[in-house]
Protein backbone atom coordinates (compact mmCIF):
# COMPACT_ATOMS: atom_id res chain seq x y z
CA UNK A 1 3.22 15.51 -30.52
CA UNK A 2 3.04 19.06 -30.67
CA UNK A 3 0.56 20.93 -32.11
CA UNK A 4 2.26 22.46 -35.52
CA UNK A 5 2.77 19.29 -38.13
CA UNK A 6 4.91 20.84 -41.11
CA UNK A 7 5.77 18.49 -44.06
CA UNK A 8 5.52 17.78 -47.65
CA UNK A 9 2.74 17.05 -49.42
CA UNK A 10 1.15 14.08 -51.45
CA UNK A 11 -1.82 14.99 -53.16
CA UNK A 12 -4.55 12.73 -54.54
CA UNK A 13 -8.48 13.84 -55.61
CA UNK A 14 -11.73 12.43 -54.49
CA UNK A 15 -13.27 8.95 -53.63
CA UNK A 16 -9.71 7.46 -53.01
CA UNK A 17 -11.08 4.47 -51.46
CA UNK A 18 -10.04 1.51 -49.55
CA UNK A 19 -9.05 -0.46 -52.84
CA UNK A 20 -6.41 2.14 -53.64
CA UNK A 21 -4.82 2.82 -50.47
CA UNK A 22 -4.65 -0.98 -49.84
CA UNK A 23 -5.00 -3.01 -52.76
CA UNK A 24 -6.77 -6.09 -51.96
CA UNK A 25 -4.51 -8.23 -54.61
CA UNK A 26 -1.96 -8.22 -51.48
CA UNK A 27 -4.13 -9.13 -48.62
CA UNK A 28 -2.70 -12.47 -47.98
CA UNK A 29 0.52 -10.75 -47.51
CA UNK A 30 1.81 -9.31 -44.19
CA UNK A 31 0.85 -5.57 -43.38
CA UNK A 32 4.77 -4.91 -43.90
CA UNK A 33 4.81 -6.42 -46.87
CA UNK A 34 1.16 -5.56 -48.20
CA UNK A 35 2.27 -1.41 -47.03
CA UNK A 36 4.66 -1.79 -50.29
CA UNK A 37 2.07 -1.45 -53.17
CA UNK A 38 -0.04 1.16 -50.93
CA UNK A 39 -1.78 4.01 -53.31
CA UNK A 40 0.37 1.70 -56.41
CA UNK A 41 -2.79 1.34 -58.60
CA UNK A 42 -2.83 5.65 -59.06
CA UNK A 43 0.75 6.21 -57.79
CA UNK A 44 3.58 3.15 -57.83
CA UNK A 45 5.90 5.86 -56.76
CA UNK A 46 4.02 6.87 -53.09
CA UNK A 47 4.98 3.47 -51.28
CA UNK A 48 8.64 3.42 -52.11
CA UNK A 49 9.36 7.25 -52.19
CA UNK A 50 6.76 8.49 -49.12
CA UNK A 51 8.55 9.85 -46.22
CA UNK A 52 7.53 9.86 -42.71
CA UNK A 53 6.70 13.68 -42.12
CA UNK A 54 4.93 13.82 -45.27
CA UNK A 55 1.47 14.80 -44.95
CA UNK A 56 -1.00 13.18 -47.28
CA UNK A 57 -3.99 15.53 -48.82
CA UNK A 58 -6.66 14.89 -50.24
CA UNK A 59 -10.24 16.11 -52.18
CA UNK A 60 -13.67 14.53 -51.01
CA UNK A 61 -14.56 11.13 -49.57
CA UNK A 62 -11.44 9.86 -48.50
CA UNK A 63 -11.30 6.18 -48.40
CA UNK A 64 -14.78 5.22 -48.97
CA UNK A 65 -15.29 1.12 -49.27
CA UNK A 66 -14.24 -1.90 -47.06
CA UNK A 67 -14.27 -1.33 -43.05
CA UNK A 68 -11.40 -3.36 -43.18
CA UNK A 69 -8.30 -1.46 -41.20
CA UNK A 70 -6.16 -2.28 -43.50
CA UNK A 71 -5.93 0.93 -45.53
CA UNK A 72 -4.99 3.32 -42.68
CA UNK A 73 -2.81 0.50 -41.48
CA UNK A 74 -0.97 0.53 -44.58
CA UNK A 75 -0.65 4.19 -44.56
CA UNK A 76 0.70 4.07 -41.25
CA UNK A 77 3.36 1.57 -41.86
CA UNK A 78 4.61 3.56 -44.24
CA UNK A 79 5.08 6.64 -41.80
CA UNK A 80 2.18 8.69 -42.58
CA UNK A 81 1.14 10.61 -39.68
CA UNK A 82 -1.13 13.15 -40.80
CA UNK A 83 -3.97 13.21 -43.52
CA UNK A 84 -5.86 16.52 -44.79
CA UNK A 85 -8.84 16.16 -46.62
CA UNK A 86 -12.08 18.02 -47.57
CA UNK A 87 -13.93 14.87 -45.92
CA UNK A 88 -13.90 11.14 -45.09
CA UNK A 89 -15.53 8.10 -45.07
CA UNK A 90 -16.65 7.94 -41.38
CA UNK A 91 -14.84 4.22 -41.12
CA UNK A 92 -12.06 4.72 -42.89
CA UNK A 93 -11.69 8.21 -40.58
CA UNK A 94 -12.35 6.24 -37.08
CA UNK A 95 -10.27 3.71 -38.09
CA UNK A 96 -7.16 6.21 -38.88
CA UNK A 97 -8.04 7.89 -35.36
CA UNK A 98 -7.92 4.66 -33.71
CA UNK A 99 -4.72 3.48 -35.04
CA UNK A 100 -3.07 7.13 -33.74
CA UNK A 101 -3.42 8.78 -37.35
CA UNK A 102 -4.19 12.54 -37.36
CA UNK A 103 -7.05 13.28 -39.25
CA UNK A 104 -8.16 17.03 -40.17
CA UNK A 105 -10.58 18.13 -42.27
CA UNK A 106 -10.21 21.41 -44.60
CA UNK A 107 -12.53 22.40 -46.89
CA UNK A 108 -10.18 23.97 -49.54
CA UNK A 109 -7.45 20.97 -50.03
CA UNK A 110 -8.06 22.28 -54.20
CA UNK A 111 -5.56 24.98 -53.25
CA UNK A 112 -2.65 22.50 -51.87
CA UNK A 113 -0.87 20.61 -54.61
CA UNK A 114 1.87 17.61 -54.82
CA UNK A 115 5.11 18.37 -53.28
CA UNK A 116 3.68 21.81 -51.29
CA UNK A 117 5.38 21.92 -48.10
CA UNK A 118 2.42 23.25 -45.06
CA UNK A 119 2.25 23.76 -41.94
CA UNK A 120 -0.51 22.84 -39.71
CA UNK A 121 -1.93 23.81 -36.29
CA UNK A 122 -4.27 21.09 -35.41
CA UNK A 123 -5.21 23.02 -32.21
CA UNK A 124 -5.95 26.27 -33.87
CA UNK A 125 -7.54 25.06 -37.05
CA UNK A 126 -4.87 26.71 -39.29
CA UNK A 127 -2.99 25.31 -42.13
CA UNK A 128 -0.26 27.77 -43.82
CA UNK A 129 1.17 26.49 -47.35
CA UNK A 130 4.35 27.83 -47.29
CA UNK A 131 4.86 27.24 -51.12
CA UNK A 132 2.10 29.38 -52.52
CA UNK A 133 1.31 31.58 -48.96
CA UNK A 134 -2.26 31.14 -48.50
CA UNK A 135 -3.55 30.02 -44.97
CA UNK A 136 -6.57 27.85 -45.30
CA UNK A 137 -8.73 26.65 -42.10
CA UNK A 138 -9.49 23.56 -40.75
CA UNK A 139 -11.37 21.72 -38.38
CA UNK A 140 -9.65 21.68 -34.66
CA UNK A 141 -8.98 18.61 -33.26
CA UNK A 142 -11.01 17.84 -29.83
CA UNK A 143 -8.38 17.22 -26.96
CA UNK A 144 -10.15 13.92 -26.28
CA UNK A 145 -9.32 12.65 -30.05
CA UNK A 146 -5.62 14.48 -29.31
CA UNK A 147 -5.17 11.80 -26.71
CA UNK A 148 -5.67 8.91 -28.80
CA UNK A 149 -2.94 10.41 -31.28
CA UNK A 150 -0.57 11.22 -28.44
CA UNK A 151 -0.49 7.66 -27.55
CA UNK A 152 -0.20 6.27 -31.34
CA UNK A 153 -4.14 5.34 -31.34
CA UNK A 154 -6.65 3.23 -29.23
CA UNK A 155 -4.68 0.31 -28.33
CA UNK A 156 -1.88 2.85 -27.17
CA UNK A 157 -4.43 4.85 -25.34
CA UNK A 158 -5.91 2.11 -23.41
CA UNK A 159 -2.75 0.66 -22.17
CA UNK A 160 -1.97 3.96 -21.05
CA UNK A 161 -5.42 4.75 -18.82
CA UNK A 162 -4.48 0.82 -17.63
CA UNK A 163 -1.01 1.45 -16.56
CA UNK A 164 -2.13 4.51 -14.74
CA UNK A 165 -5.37 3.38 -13.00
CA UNK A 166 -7.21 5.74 -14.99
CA UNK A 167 -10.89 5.51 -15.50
């Protein structure tokens, strides 16, 4: 992955939690499967019409609730790839990181709206909106956490340091 992420956005406000991304009426289905109502109970539209590239913001507390994987998992069945929000839920935000989903946090997601397009360098904190031409900061991303998204999350990044001999 390089280190500028430019894409259209999806915007949603605060305390989207676990329940909404993942919607436990569909648990007993497969992740596949389950990925299709993702988000459905505030948008039925984001499943169907989300395209990998997109880059999902949102507003505070971002995906408070169950520890359950199964709302980044969702999310990243569907493609998404990056997330911007003001902050997270520390579960549901080691949880994305672990399964290789780029997580940055910016403290004035207010100014980006639906269907935006940004641009975002992770390693220099900087996210542009090309719609409205404001530059907003964010957090950098650590190398260390930059590895784990490299190699599409924990799993990914273990198998790697295996295969290598690494320590």
């Amino acid at each position: 992955m390089n280190n500028i992420i430019k894409g259209k956005v999806w915007k949603y406000g605060s305390n989207i939690n676990t329940d909404i991304i993942s919607p436990p009426a569909y648990m007993e289905l497969s992740m596949k499967e389950a990925a299709k109502y993702a988000m459905s109970v505030i948008d039925p539209e984001f499943a169907s019409q989300y395209k990998p590239g997109d880059i999902f913001v949102a507003e505070d507390n971002l995906g408070p609730g169950s520890s359950r994987e199964t709302a980044p998992l969702t999310l990243k069945i569907l493609g998404v790839k990056t997330i911007v929000a003001k902050s997270y839920a520390r579960i549901f935000y080691r949880n994305c990181i672990n399964l290789g989903i780029l997580t940055l946090v910016c403290p004035e997601t207010e100014k980006i709206s639906k269907n935006d397009e940004i641009e975002i360098n992770y390693s220099d904190g900087i996210i542009k909106n090309i719609t409205h031409k404001e530059e907003y900061s964010c957090e950098k991303i650590p190398q260390h956490i930059m590895g784990l998204i490299d190699c599409d999350g924990l799993v990914g990044y273990l198998k790697t340091k295996i295969i290598s001999g690494q320590k």
